[in-house]
Protein backbone atom coordinates (compact mmCIF):
# COMPACT_ATOMS: atom_id res chain seq x y z
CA UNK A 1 -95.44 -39.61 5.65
CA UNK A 2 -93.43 -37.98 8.07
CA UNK A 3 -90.80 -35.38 6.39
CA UNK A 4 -87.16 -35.75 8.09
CA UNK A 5 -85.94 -32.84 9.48
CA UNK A 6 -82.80 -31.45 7.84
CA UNK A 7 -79.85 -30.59 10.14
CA UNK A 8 -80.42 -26.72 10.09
CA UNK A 9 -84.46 -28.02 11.25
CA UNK A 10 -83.83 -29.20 13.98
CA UNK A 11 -83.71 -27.56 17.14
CA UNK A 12 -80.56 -26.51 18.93
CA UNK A 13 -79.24 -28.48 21.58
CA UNK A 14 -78.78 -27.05 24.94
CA UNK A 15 -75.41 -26.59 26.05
CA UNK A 16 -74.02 -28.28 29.04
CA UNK A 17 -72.13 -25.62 31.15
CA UNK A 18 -68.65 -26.78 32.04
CA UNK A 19 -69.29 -25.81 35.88
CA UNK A 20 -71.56 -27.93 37.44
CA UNK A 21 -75.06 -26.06 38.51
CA UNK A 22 -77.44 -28.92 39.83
CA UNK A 23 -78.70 -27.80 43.36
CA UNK A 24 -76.33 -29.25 45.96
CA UNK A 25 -73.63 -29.98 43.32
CA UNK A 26 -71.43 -27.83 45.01
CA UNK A 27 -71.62 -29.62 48.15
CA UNK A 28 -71.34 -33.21 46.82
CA UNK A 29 -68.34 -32.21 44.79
CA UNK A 30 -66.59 -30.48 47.62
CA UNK A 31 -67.78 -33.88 49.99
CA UNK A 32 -65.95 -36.02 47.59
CA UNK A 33 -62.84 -34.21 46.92
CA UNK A 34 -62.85 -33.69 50.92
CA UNK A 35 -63.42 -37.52 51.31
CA UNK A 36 -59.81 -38.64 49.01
CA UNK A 37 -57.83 -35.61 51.16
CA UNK A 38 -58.71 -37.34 54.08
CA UNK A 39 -57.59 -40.76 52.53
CA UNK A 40 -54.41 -39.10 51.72
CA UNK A 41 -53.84 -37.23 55.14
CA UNK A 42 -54.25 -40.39 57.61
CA UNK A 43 -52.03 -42.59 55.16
CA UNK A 44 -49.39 -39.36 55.02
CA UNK A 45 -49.87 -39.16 58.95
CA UNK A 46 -48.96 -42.80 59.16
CA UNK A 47 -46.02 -42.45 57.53
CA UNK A 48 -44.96 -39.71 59.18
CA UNK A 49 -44.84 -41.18 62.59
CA UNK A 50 -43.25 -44.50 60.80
CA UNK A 51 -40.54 -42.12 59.89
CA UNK A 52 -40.42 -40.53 63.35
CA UNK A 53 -39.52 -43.96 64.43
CA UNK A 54 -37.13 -45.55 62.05
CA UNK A 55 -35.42 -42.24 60.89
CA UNK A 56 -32.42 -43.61 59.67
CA UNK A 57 -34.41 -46.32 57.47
CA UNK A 58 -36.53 -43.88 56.43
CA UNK A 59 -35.29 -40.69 55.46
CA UNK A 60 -31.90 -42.29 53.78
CA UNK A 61 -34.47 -44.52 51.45
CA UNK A 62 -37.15 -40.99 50.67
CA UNK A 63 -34.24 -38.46 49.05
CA UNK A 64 -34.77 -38.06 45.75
CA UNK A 65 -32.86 -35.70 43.63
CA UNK A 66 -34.54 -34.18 41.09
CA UNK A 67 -32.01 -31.91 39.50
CA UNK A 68 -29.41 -29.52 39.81
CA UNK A 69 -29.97 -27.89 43.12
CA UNK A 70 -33.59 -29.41 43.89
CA UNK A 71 -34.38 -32.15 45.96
CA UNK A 72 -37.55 -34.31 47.20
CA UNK A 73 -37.09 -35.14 50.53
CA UNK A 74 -39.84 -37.39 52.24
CA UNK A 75 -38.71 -36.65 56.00
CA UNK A 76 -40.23 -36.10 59.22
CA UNK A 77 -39.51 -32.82 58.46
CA UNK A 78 -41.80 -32.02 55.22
CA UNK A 79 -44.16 -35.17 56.00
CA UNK A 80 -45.77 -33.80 59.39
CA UNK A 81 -46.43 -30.76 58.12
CA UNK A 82 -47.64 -32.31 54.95
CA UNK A 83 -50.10 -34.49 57.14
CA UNK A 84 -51.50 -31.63 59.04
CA UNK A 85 -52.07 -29.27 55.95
CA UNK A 86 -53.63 -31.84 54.31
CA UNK A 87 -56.15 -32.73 57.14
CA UNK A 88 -56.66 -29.27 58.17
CA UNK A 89 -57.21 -27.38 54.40
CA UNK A 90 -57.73 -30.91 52.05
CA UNK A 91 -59.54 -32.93 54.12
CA UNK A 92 -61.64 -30.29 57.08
CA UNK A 93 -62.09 -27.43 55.16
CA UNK A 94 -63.53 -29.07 51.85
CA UNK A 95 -65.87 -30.65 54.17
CA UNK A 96 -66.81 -27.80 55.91
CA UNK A 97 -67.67 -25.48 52.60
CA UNK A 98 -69.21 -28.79 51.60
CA UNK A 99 -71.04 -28.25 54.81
CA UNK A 100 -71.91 -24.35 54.20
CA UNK A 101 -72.72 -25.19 50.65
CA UNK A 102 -75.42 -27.84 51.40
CA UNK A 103 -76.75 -26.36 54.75
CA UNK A 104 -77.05 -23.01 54.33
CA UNK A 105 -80.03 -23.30 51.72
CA UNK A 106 -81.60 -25.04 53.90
CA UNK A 107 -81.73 -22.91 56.52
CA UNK A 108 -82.65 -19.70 54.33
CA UNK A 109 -85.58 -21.46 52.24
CA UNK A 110 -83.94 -20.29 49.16
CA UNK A 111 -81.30 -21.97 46.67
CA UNK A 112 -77.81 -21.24 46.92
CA UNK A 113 -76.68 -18.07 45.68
CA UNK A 114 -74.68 -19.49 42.82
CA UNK A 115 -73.34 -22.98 42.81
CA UNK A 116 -71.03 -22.14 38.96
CA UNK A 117 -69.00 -20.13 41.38
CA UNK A 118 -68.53 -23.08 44.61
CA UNK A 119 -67.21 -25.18 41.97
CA UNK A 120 -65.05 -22.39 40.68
CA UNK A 121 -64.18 -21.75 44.39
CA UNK A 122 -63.34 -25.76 44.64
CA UNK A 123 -60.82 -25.59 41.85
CA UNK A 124 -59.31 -22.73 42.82
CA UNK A 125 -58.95 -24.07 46.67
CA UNK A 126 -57.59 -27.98 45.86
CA UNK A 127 -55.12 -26.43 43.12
CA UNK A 128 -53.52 -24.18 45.65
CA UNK A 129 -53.13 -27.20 48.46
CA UNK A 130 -52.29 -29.56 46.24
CA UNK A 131 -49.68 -27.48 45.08
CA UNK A 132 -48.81 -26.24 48.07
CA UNK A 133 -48.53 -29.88 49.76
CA UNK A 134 -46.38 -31.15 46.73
CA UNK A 135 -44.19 -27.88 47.29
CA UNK A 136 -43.29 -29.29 51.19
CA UNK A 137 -41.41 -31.94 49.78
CA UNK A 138 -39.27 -29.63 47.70
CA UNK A 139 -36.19 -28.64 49.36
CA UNK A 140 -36.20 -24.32 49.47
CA UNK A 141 -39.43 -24.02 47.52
CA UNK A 142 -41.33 -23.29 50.68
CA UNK A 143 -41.20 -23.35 54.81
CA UNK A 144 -41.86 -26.41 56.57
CA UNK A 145 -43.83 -25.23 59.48
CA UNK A 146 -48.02 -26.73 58.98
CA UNK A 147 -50.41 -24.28 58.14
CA UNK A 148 -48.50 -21.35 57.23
CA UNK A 149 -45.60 -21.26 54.73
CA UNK A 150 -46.81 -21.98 51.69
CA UNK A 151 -45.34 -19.69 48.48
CA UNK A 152 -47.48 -16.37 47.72
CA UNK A 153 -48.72 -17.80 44.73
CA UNK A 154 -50.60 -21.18 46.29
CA UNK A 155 -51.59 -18.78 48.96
CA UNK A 156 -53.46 -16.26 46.35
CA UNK A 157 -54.84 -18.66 44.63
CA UNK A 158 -56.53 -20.19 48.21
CA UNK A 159 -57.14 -16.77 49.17
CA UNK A 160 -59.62 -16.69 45.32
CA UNK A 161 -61.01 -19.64 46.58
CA UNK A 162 -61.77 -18.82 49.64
CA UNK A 163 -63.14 -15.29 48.62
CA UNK A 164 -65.60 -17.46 46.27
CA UNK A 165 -67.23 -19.19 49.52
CA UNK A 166 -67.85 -16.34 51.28
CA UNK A 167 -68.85 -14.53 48.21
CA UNK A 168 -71.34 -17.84 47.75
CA UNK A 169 -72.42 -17.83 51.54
CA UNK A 170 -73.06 -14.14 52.29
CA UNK A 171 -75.16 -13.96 49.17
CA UNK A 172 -77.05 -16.86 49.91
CA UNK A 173 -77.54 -16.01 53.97
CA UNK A 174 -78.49 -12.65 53.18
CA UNK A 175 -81.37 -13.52 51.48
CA UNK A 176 -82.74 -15.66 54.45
CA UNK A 177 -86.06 -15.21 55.54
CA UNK A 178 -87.23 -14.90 58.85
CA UNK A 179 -85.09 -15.72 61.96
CA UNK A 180 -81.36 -16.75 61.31
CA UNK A 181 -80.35 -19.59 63.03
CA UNK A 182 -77.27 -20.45 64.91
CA UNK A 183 -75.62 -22.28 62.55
CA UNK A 184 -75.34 -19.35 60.16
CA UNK A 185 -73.81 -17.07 62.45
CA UNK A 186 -71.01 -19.49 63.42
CA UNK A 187 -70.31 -20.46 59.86
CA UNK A 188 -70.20 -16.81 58.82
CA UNK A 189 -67.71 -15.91 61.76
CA UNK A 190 -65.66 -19.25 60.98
CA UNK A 191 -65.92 -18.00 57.23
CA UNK A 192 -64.68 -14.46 57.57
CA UNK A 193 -62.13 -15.54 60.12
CA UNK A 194 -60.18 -18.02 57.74
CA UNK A 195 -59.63 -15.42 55.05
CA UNK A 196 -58.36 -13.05 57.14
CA UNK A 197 -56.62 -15.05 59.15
CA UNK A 198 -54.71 -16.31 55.07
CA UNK A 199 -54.60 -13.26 54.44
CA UNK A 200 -52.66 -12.66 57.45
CA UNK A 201 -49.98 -15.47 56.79
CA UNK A 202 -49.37 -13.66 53.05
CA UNK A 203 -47.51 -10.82 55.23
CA UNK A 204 -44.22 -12.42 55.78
CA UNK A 205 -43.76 -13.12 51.99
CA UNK A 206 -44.39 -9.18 51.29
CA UNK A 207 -42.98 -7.50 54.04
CA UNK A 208 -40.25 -9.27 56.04
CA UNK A 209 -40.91 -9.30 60.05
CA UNK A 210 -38.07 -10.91 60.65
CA UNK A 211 -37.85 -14.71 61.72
CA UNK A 212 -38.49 -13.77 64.95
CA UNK A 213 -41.50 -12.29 64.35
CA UNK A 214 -42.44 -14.59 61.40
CA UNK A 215 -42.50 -17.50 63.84
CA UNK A 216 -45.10 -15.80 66.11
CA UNK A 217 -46.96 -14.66 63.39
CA UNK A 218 -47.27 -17.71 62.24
CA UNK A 219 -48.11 -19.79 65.58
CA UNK A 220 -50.46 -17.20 66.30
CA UNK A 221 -52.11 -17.83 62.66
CA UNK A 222 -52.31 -21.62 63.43
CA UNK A 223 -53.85 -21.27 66.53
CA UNK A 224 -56.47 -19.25 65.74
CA UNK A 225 -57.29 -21.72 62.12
CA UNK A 226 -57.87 -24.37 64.92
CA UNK A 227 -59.98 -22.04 67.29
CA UNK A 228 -61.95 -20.22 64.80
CA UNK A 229 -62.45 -22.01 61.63
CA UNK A 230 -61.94 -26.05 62.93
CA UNK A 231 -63.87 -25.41 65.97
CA UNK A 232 -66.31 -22.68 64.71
CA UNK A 233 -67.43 -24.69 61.13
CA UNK A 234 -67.80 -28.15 63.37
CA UNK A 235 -69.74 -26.40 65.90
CA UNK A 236 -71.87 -24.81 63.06
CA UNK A 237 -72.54 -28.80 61.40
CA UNK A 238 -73.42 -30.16 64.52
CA UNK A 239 -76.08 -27.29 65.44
CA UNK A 240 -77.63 -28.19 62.14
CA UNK A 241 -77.71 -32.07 62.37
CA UNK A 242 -78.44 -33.13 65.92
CA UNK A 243 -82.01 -31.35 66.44
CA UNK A 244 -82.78 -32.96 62.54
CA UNK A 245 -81.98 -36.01 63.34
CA UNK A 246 -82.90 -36.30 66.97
CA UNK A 247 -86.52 -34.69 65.84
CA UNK A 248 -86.53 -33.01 68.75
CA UNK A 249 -86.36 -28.78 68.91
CA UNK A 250 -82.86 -27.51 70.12
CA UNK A 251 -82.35 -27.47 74.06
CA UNK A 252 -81.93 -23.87 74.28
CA UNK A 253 -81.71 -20.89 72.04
CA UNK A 254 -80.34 -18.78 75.09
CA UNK A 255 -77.40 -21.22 75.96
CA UNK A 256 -76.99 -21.34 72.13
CA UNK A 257 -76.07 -17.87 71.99
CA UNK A 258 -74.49 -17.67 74.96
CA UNK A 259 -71.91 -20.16 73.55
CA UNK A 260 -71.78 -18.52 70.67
CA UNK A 261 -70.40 -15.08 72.21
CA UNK A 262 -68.39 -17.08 74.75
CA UNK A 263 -66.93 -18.38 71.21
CA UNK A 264 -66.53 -15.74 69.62
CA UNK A 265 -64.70 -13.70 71.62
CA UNK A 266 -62.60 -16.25 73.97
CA UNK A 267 -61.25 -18.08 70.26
CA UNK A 268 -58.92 -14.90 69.77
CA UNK A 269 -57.63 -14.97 73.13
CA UNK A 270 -56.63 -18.48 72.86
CA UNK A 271 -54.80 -17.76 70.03
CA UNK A 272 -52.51 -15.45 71.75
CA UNK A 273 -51.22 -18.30 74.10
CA UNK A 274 -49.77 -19.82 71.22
CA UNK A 275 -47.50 -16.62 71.50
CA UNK A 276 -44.35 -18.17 73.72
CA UNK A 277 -41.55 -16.54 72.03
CA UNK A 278 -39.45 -14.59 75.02
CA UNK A 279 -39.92 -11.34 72.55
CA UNK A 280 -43.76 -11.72 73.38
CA UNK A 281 -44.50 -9.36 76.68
CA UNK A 282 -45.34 -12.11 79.94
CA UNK A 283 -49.02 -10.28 80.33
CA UNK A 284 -50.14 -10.86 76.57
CA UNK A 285 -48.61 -14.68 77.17
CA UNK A 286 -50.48 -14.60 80.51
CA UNK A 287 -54.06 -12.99 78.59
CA UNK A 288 -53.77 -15.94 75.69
CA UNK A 289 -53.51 -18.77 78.67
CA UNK A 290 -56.48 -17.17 79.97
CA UNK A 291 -58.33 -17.18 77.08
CA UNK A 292 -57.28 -21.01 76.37
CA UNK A 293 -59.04 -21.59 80.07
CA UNK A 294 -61.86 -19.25 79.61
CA UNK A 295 -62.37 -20.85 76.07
CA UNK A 296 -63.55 -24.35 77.94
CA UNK A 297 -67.32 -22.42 79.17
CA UNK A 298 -68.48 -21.83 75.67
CA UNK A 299 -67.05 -25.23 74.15
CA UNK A 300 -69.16 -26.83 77.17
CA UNK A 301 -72.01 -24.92 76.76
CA UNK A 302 -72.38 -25.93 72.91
CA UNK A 303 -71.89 -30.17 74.18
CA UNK A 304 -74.19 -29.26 77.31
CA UNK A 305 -76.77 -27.89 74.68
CA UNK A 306 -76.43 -30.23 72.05
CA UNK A 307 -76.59 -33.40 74.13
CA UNK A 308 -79.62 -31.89 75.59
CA UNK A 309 -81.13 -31.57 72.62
CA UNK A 310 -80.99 -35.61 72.06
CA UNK A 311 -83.20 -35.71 75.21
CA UNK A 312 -85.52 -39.00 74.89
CA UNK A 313 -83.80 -40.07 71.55
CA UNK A 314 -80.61 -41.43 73.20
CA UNK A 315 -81.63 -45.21 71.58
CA UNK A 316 -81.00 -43.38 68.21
CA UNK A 317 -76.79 -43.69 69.09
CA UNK A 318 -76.87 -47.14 69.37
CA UNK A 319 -76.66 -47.85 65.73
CA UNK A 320 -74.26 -46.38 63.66
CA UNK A 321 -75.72 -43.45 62.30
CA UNK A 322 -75.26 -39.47 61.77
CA UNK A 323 -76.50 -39.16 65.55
CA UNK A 324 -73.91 -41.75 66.72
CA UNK A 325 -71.19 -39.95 64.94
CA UNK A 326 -72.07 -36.68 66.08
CA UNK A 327 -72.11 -37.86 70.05
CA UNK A 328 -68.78 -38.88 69.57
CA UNK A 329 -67.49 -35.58 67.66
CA UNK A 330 -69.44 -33.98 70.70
CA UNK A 331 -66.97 -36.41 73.25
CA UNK A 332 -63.71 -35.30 71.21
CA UNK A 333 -64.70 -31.59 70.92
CA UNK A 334 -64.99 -31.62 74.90
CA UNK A 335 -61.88 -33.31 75.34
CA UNK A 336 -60.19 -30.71 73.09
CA UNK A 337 -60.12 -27.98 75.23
CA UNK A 338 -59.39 -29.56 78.46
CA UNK A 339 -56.18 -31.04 77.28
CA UNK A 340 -55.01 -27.62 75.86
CA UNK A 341 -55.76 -26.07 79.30
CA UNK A 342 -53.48 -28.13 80.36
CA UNK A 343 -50.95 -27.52 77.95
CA UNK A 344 -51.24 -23.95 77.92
CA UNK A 345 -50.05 -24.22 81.89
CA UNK A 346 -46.30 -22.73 81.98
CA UNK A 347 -44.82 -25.44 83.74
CA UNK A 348 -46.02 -28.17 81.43
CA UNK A 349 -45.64 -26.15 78.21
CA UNK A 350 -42.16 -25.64 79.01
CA UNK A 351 -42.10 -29.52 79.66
CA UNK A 352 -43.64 -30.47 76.45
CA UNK A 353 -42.18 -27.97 74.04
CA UNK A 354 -41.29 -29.45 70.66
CA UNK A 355 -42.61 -32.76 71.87
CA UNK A 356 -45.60 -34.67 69.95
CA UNK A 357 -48.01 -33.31 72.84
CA UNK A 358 -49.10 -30.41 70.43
CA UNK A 359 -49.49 -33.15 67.82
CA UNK A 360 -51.43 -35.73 70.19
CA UNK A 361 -54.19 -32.43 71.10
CA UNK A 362 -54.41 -32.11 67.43
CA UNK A 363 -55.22 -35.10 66.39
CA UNK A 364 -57.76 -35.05 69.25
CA UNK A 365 -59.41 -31.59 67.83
CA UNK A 366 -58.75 -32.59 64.13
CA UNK A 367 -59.31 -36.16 63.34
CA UNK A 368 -61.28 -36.64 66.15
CA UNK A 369 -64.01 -33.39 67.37
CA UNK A 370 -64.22 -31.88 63.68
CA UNK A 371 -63.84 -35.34 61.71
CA UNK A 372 -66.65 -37.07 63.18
CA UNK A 373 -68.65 -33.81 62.96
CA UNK A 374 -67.91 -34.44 58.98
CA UNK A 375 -68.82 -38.39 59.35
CA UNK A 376 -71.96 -37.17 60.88
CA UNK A 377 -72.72 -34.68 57.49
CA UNK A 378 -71.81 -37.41 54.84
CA UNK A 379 -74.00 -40.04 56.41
CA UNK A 380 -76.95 -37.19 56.65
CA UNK A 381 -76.16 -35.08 53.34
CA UNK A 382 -75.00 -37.41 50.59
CA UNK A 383 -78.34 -39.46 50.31
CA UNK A 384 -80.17 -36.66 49.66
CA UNK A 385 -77.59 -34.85 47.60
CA UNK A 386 -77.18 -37.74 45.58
CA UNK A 387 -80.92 -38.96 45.89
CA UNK A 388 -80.25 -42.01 46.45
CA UNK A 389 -82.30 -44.73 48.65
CA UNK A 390 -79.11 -45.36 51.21
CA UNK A 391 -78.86 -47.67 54.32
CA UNK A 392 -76.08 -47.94 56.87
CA UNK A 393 -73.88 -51.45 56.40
CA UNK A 394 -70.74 -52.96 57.94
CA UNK A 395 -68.65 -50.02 56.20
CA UNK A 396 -70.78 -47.56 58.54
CA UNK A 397 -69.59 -49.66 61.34
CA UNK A 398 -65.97 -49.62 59.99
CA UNK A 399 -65.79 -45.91 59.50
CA UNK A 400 -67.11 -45.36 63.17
CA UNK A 401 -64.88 -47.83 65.03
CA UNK A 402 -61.80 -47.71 63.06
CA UNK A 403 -61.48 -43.85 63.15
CA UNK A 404 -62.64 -44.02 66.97
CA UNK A 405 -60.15 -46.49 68.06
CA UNK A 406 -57.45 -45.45 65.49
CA UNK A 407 -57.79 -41.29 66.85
CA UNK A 408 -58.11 -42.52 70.52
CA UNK A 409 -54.54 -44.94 69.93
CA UNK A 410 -52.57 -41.69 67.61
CA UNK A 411 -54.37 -39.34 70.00
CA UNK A 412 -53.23 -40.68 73.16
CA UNK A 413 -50.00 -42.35 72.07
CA UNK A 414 -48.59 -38.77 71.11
CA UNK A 415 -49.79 -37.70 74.19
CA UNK A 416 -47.50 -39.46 76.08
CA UNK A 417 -44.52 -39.31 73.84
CA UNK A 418 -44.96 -36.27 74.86
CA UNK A 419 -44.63 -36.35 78.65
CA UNK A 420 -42.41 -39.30 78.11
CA UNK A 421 -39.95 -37.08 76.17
CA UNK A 422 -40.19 -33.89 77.93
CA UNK A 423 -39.24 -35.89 81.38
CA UNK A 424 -36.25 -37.45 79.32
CA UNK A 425 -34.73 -34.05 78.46
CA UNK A 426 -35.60 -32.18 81.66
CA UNK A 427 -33.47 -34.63 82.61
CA UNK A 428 -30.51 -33.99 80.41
CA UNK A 429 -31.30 -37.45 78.25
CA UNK A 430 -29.34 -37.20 74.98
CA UNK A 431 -31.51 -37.49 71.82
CA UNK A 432 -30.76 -40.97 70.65
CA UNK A 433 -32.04 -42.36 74.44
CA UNK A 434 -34.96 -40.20 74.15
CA UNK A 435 -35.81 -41.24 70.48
CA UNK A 436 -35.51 -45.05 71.68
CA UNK A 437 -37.20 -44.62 74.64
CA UNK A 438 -40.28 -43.38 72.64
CA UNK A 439 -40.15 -45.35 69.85
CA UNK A 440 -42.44 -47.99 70.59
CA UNK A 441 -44.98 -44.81 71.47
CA UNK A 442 -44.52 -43.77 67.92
CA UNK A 443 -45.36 -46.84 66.35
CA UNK A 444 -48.90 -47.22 68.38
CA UNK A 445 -49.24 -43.56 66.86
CA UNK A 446 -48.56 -44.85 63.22
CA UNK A 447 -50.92 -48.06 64.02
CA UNK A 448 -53.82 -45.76 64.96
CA UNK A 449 -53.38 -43.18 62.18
CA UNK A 450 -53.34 -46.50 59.93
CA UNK A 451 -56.62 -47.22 61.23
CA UNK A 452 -58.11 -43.77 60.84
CA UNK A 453 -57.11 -44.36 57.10
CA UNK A 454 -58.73 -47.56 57.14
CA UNK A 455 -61.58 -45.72 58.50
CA UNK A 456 -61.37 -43.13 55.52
CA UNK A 457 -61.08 -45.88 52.95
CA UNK A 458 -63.95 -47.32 54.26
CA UNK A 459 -66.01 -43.72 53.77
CA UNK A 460 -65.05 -43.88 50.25
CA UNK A 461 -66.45 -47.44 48.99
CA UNK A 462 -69.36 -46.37 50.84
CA UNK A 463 -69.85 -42.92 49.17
CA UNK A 464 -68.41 -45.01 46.01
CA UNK A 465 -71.31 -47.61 46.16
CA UNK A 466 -74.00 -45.44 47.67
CA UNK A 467 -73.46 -43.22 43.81
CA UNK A 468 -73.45 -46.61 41.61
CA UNK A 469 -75.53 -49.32 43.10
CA UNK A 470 -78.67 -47.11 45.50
CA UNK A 471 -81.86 -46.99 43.74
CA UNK A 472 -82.62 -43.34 42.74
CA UNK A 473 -85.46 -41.71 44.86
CA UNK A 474 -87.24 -38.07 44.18
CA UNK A 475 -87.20 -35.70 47.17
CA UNK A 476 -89.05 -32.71 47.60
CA UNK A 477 -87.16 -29.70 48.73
CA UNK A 478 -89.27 -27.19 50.87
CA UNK A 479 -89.71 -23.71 50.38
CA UNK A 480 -89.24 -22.69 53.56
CA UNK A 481 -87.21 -24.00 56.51
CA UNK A 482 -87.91 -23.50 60.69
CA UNK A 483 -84.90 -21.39 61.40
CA UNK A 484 -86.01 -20.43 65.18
CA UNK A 485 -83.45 -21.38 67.85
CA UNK A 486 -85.97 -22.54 69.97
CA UNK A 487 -88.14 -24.49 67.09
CA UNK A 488 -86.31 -25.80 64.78
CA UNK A 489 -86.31 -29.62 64.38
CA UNK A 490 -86.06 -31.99 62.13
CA UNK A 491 -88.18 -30.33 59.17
CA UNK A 492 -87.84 -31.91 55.05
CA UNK A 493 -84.38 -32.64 53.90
């Protein structure tokens, strides 16, 4: 007869940490918190440019007060910047850690440095946006310009985060073995650049610059988010996925690098066009237009490489797939910079100044290059983060065409609000003409932001019922990973 154990018998349970530490947990919880910012940023988008074209509906019907002195106010005003922050630091940049977190194992043979401290980084990160989003609505608690004036606190506490994924990346790509590929040296740059470049933005809240010199500071900070860190981490994801999934080696290591210096040092100059304050000198204006130009050789040189790369697999893109969403991130990202040429041109960015041009290239870079670079990860990464057995359905198809059609409509629509507008003033219109004359522009805007958020709601269910209904499946992790420029193809995970 078996003896029952007494309580102080038995063995000790093992403790569950609070954190997370599962191999790739750190990128599947960044995916998914990534995955309901985007949800949030099309649908706050939307309503933006539904405000932008009803304002007197709108903005009467969204002031709340809240107390003595402080007021919620839901306007054009707080909303675009709301939309922007939240697709460029919710929705791009949890992706893109999500991105360095699952990748860059991969590419070093060896496990991630320490995934306790990417989930500590992800808390720290969403608190701080989230905060800082809310605070936009809140008359006098912070600026209202997008990507810069958030309070010193929700900018530390990014700043923590944001020192945790570097922390988690250089310890993890330092340990590689072998060659480094290409990937790692873009997310590394992209990496380094964002911190500094928030740590940057904290310098008007310690030491004051004056507006002036605020304002620059603070397009120049903007810019160089979009040129660096958008450009730079999408670039990285897209090295990465294509020669996997194509299973072919990439097209050139040489062009690769190339690109990647080209990068590297044309990003900063581009930033400085962003510099059109008459306090600026006219030769550092004129150097930051160049670099906006000169930036369009490496940008091409990264499409030229990567759609060489899908040599004798183009039938691959005719399903919806991770190789069909990263051709068209490839089409966007090569778009991008041709349309800011354009509008870094004097004549037509004194034509389109405070016009929804700047808006309509954004939504080009942001929802459209870097997004679908992101589509292309989740459809690739979450299987085999999640293990689950996982084939593409009609929400595939809905996440590809409504986000397609719905960036092309905002894109373009904004586009020529734009050149509408600026040809209305230029010709002394008064605002009310100009606002009705563009209205109708504004609402295809709202209709195809509403359909990137259908897009994004579509992502969800599908992450939502790849997690609860996919058979489980075991997959073997390799020790080692082809990291050769030249070599490196579609190898294990």
């Amino acid at each position: 007869m078996t003896r029952k154990l007494r309580p102080y018998d038995e063995p000790p349970k093992a403790r569950r940490s609070l954190l997370p530490t599962a191999p790739d947990s750190a990128a599947t919880l960044f995916l998914a918190v990534a995955i309901l910012w985007l949800v949030a940023a099309t649908g706050i988008g939307a309503l933006a440019q539904m405000q932008r074209a009803f304002p007197d509906l709108l903005k009467a019907s969204l002031q709340v007060p809240l107390g003595p002195g402080i007021t919620l106010l839901v306007t054009p005003a707080t909303t675009t910047p709301a939309f922007v922050d939240a697709l460029i630091f919710g929705w791009l940049s949890n992706a893109a850690f999500a991105a360095v977190c699952f990748i860059t194992p991969r590419l070093t043979g060896t496990r991630l440095a320490t995934d306790r401290m990417a989930t500590f980084s992800l808390l720290a990160w969403n608190a701080a946006i989230a905060g800082g989003v809310a605070l936009l609505y809140v008359k006098g608690a912070s600026g209202t310009a997008a990507l810069a004036e958030f309070p010193l606190p929700v900018k530390g506490l990014a700043l923590v985060g944001l020192l945790g994924v570097n922390a988690v990346f250089w310890r993890t790509a330092l340990m590689a073995r072998g060659d480094r590929y290409i990937s790692l040296f873009y997310f590394g740059i992209a990496l380094l650049a964002l911190l500094g470049l928030m740590a940057l933005s904290t310098v008007p809240a310690v030491i004051s610059l004056g507006a002036t010199n605020d304002q620059v500071l603070y397009a120049f900070y903007a810019r160089a988010v979009a040129t660096y860190w958008v450009l730079g981490a999408s670039l990285a994801t897209l090295y990465y996925l294509v020669p996997r999934v194509a299973r072919n080696p990439l097209y050139s290591g040489g062009l690769a690098w190339l690109g990647f210096v080209g990068w590297l040092g044309f990003a900063g100059l581009s930033a400085i066009g962003a510099l059109v304050d008459p306090s600026v000198p006219y030769a550092v204006t004129s150097l930051g237009t160049a670099g906006t130009l000169w930036l369009l050789a490496p940008t091409f040189l990264a499409v030229a490489n990567l759609l060489g790369t899908i040599r004798g697999r183009w039938s691959l893109i005719l399903s919806t797939g991770t190789l069909s969403f990263s051709v068209v991130s490839l089409a966007f990202i090569a778009a991008t910079p041709l349309l800011e040429s354009v509008g870094a041109l004097r004549s037509v960015q004194a034509w389109t100044a405070g016009t929804t041009w700047p808006m309509g290239v954004l939504v080009f870079s942001a929802l459209g290059g870097a997004t679908f670079a992101y589509y292309a990860f989740a459809d690739h990464a979450l299987p085999r983060a999640l293990h689950r057995a996982w084939s593409e359905s009609i929400l595939s198809d809905v996440v590809l065409w409504a986000t397609f059609v719905g960036t092309a409509l905002a894109g373009f629509a904004m586009l020529a609000g734009g050149l509408v507008a600026g040809s209305l003033i230029s010709q002394g219109a008064a605002p009310d003409e100009v606002a009705d004359a563009i209205r109708w522009i504004q609402l295809a805007s709202a209709a195809g932001l509403g359909l990137a958020s259908l897009g994004a709601l579509a992502l969800l269910v599908n992450a939502f019922l790849m997690y609860t209904a996919a058979p489980l499946i075991e997959l073997s992790v390799p020790s080692s990973i082809p990291t050769s420029a030249t070599t490196s193809a579609a190898a294990g995970q």
